[in-house]
PDB file of N, CA and C in Angstrom:
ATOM      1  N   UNK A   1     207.748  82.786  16.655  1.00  0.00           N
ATOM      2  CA  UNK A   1     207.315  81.431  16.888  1.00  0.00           C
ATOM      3  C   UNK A   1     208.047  80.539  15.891  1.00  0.00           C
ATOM      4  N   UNK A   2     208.571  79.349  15.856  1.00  0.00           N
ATOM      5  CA  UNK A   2     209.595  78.264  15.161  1.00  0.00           C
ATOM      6  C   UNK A   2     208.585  77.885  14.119  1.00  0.00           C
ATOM      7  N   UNK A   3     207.427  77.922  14.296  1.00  0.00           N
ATOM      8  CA  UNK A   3     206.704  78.094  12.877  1.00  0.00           C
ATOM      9  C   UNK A   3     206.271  79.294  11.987  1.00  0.00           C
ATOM     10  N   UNK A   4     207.033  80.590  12.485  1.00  0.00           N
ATOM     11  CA  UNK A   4     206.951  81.249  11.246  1.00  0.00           C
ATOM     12  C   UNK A   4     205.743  82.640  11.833  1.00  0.00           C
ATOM     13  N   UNK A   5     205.075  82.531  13.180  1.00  0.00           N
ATOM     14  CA  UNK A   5     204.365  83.996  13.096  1.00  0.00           C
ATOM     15  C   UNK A   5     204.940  84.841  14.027  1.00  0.00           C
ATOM     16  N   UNK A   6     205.149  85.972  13.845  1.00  0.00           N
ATOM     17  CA  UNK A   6     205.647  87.231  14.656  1.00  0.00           C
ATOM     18  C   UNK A   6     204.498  88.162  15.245  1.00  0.00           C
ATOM     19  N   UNK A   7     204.448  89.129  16.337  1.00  0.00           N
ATOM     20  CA  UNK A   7     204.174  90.159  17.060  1.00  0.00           C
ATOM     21  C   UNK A   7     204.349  90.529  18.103  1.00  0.00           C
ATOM     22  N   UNK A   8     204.206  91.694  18.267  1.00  0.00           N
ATOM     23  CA  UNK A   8     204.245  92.217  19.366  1.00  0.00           C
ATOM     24  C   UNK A   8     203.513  92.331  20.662  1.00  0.00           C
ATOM     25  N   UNK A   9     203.540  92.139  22.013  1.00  0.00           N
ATOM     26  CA  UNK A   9     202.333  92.125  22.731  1.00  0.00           C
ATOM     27  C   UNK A   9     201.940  93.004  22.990  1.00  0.00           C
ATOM     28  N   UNK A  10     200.540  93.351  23.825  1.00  0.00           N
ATOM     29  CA  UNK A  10     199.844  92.049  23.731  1.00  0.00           C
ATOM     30  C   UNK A  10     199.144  91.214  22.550  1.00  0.00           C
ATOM     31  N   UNK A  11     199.109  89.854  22.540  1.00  0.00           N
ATOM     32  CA  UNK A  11     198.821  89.536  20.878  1.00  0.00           C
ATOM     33  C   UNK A  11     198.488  87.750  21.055  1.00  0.00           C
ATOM     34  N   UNK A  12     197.777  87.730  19.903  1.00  0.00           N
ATOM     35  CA  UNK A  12     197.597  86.313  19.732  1.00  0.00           C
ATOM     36  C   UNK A  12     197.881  86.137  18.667  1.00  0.00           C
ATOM     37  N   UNK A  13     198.788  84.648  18.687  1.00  0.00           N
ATOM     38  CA  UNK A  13     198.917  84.003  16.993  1.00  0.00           C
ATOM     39  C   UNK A  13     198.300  83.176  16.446  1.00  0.00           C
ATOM     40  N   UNK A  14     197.453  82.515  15.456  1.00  0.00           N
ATOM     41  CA  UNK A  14     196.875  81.205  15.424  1.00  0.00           C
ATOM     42  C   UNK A  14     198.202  80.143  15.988  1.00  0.00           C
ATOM     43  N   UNK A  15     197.353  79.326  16.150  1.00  0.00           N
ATOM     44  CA  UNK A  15     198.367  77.729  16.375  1.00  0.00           C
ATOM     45  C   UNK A  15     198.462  77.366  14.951  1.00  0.00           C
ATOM     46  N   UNK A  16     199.848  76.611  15.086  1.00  0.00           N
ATOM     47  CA  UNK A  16     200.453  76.036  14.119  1.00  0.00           C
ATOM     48  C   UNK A  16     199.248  74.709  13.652  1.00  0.00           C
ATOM     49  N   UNK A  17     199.381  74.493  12.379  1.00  0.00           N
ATOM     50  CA  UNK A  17     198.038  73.774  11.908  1.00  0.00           C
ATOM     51  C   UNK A  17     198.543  72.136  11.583  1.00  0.00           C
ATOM     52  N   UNK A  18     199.619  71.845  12.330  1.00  0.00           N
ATOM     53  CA  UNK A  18     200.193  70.686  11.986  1.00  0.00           C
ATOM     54  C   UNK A  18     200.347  69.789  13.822  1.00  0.00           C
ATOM     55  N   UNK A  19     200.153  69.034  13.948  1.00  0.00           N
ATOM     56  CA  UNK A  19     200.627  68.308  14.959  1.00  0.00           C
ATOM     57  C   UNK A  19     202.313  68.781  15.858  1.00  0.00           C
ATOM     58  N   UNK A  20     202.995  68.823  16.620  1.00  0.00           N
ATOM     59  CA  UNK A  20     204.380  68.829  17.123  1.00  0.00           C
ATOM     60  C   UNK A  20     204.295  69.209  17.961  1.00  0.00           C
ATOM     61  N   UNK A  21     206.209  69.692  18.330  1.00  0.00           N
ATOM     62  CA  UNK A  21     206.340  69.907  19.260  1.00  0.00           C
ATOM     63  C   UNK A  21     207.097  71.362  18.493  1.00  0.00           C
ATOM     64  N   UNK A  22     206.606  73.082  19.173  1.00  0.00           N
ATOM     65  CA  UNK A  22     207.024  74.189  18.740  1.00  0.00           C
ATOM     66  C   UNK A  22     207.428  74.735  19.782  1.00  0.00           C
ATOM     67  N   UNK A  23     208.245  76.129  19.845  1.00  0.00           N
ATOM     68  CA  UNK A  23     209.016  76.882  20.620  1.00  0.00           C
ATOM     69  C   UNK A  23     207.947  78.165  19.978  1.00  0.00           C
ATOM     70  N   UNK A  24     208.172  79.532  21.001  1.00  0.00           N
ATOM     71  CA  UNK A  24     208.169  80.766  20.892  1.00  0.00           C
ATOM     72  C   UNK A  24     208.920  81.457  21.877  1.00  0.00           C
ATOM     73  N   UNK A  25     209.805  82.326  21.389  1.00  0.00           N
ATOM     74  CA  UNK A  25     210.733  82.822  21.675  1.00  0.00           C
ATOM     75  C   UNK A  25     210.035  84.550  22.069  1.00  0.00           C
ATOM     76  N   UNK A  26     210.459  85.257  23.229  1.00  0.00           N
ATOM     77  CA  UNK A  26     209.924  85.902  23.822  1.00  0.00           C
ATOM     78  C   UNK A  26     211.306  87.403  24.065  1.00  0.00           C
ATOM     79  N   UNK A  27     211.244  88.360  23.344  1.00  0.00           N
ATOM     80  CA  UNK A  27     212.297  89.213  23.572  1.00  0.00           C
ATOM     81  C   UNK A  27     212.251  90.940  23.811  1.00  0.00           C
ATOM     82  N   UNK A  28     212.815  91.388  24.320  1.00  0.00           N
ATOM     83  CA  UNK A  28     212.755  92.818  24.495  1.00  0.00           C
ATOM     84  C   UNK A  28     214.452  93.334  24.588  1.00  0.00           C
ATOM     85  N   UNK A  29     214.499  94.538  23.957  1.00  0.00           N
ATOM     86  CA  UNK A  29     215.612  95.226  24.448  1.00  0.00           C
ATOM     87  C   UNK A  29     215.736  95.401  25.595  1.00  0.00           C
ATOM     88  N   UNK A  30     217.084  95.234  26.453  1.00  0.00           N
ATOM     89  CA  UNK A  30     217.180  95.560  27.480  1.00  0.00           C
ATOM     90  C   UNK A  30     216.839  94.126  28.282  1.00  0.00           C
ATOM     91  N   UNK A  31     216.373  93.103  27.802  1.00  0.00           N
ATOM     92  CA  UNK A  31     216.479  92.046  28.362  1.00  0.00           C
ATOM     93  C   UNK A  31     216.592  91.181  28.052  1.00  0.00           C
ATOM     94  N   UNK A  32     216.467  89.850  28.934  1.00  0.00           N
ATOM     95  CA  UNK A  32     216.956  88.481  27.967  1.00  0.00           C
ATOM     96  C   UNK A  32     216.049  87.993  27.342  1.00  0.00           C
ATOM     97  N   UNK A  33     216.334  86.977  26.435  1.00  0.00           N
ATOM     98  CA  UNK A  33     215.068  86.598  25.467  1.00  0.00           C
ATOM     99  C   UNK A  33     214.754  85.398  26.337  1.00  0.00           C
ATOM    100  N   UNK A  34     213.788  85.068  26.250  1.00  0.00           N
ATOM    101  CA  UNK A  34     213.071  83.349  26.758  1.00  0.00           C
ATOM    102  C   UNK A  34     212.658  82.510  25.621  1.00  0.00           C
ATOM    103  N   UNK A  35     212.984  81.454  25.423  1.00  0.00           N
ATOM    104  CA  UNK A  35     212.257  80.450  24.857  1.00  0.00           C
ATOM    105  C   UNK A  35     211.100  79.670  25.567  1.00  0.00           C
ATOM    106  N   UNK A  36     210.185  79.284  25.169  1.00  0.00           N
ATOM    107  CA  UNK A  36     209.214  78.819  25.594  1.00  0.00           C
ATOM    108  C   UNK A  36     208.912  77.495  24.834  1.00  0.00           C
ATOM    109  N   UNK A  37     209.074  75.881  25.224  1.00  0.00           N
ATOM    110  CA  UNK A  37     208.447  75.375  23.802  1.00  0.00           C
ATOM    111  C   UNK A  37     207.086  74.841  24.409  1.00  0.00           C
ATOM    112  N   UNK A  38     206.329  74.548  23.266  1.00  0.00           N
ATOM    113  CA  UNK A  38     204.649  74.029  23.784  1.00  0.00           C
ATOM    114  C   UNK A  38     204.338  72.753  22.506  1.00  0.00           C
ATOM    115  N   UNK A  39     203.544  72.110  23.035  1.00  0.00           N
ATOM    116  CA  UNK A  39     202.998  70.875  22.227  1.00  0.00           C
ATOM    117  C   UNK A  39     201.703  71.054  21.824  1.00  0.00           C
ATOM    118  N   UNK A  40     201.578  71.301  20.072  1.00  0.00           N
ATOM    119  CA  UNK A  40     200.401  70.938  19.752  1.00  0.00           C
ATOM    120  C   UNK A  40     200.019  69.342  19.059  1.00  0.00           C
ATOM    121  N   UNK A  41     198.358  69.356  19.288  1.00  0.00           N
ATOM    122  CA  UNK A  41     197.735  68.078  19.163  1.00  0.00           C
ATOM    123  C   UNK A  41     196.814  68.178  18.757  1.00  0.00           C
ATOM    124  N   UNK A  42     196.162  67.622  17.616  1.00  0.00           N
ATOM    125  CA  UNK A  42     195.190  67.848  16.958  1.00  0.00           C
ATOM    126  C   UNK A  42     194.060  66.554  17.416  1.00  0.00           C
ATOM    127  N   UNK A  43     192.951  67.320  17.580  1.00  0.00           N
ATOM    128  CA  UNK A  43     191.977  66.518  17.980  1.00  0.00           C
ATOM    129  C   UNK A  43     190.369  66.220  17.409  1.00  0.00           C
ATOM    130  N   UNK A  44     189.853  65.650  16.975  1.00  0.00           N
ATOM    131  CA  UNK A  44     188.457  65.829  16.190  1.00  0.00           C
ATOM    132  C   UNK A  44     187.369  65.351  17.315  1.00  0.00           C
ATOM    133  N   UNK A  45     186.549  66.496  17.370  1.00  0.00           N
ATOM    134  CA  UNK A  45     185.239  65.634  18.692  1.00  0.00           C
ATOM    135  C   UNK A  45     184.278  64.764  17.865  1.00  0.00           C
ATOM    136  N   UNK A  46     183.798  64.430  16.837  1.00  0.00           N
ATOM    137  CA  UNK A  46     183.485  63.308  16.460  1.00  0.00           C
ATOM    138  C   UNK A  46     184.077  63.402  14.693  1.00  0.00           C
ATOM    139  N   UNK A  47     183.278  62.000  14.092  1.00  0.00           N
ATOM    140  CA  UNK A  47     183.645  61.422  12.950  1.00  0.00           C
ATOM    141  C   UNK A  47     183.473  62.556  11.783  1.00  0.00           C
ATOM    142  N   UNK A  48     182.968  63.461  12.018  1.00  0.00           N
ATOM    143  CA  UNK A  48     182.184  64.155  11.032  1.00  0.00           C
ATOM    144  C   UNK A  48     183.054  65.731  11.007  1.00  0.00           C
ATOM    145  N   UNK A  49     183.522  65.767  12.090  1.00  0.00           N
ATOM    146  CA  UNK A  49     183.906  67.203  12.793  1.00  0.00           C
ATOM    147  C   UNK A  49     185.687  67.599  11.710  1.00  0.00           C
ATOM    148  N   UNK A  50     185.758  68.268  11.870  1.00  0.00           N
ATOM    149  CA  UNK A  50     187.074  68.637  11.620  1.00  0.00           C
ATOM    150  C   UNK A  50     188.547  68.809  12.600  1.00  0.00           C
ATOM    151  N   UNK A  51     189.384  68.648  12.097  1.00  0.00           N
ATOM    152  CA  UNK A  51     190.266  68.528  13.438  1.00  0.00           C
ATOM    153  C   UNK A  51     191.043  69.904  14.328  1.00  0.00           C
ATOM    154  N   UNK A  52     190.924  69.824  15.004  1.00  0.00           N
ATOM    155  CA  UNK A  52     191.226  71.012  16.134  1.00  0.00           C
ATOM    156  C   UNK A  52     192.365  70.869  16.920  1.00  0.00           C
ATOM    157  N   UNK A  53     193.150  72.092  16.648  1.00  0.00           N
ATOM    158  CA  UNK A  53     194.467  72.342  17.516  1.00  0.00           C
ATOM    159  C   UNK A  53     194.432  72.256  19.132  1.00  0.00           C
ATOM    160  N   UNK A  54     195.093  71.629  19.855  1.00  0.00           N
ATOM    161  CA  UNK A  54     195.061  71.679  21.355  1.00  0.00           C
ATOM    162  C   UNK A  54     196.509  72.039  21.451  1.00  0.00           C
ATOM    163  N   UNK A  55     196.872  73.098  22.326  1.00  0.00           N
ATOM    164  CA  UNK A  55     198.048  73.882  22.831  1.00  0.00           C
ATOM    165  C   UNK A  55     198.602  73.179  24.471  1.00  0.00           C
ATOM    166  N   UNK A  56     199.447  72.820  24.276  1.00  0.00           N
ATOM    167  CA  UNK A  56     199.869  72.776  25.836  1.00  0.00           C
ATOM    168  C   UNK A  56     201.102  73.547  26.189  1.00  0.00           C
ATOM    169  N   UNK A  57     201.505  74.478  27.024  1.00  0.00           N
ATOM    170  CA  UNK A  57     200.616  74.573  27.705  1.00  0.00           C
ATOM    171  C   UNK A  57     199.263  75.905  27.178  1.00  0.00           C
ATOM    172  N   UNK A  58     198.373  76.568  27.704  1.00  0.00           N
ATOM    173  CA  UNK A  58     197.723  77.469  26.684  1.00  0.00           C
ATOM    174  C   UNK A  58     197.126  78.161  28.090  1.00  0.00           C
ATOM    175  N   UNK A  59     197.888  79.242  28.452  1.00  0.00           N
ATOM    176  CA  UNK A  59     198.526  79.960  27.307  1.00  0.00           C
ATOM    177  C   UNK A  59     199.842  79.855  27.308  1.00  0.00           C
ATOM    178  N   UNK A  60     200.691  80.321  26.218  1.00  0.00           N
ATOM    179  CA  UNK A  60     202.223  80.803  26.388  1.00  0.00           C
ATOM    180  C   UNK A  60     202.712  81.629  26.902  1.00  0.00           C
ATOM    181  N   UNK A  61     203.201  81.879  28.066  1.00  0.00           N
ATOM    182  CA  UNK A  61     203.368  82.903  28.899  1.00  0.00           C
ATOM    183  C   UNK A  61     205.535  82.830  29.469  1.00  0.00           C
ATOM    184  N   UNK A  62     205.920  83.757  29.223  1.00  0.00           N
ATOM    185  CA  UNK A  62     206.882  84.226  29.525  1.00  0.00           C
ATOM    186  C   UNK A  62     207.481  85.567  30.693  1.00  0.00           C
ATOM    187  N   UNK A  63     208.320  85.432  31.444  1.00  0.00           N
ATOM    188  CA  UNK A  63     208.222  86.791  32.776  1.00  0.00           C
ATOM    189  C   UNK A  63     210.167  87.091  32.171  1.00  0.00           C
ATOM    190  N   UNK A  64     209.972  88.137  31.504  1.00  0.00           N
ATOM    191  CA  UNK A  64     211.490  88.938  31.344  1.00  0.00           C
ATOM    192  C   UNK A  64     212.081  88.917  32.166  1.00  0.00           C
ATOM    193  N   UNK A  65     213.557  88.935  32.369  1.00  0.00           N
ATOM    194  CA  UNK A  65     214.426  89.777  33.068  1.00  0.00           C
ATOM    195  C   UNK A  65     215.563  89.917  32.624  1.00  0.00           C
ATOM    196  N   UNK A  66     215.479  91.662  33.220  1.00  0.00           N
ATOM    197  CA  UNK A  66     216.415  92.626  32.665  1.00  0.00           C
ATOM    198  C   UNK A  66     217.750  92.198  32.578  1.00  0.00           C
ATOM    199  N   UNK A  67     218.355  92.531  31.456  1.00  0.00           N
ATOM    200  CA  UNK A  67     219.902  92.215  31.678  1.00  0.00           C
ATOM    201  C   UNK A  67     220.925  92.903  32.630  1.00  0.00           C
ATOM    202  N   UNK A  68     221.848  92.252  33.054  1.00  0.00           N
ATOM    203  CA  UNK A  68     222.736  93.346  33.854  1.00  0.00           C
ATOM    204  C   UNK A  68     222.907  94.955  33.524  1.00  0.00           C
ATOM    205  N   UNK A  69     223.084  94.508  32.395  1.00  0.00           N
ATOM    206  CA  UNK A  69     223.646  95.867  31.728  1.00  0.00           C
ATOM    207  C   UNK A  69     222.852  97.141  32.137  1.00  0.00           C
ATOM    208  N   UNK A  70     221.296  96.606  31.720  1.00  0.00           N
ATOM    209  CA  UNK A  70     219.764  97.350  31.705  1.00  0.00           C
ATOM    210  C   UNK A  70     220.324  97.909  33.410  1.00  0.00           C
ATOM    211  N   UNK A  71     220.469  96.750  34.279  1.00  0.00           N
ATOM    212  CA  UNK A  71     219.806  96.960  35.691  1.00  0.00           C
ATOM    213  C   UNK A  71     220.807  98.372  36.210  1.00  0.00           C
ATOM    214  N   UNK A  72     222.221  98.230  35.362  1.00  0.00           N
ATOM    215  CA  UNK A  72     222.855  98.870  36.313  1.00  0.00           C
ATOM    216  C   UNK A  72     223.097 100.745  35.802  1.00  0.00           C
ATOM    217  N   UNK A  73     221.581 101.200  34.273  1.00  0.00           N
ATOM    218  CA  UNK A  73     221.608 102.368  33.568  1.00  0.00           C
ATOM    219  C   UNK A  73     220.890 103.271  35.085  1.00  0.00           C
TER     220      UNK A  73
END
């Protein structure tokens, strides 16, 4: 993720704790990588509350495909 968390799936990362606009990058051997970028937005439901990450889109979802190379072992 362009802010800094890694794993493997299946998996969840926290959201980035700052307002923007972030990427996560999606890869496997044997195929191509995807970028993905998503917009977070921080939101407070009232005066008192603390502020809360909103993801768009949520979830982050990526669909592989194999490289030539892969298709033709």
């Amino acid at each position: 993720m362009s802010s800094g968390g890694t794993c493997k799936t299946p998996c969840t990362l926290p959201p980035p704790d700052k307002a923007g606009d972030y990427s996560v990058t999606f890869g496997l051997t044997g195929y191509n990588t995807v970028t993905v970028p998503f917009k977070v937005t921080m939101k407070k439901e009232n005066w008192y509350s603390s502020e809360s990450p909103t993801i768009e889109p949520n979830p982050v979802t990526a669909t592989l495909q194999q490289t030539p190379a892969a298709r033709r072992r």
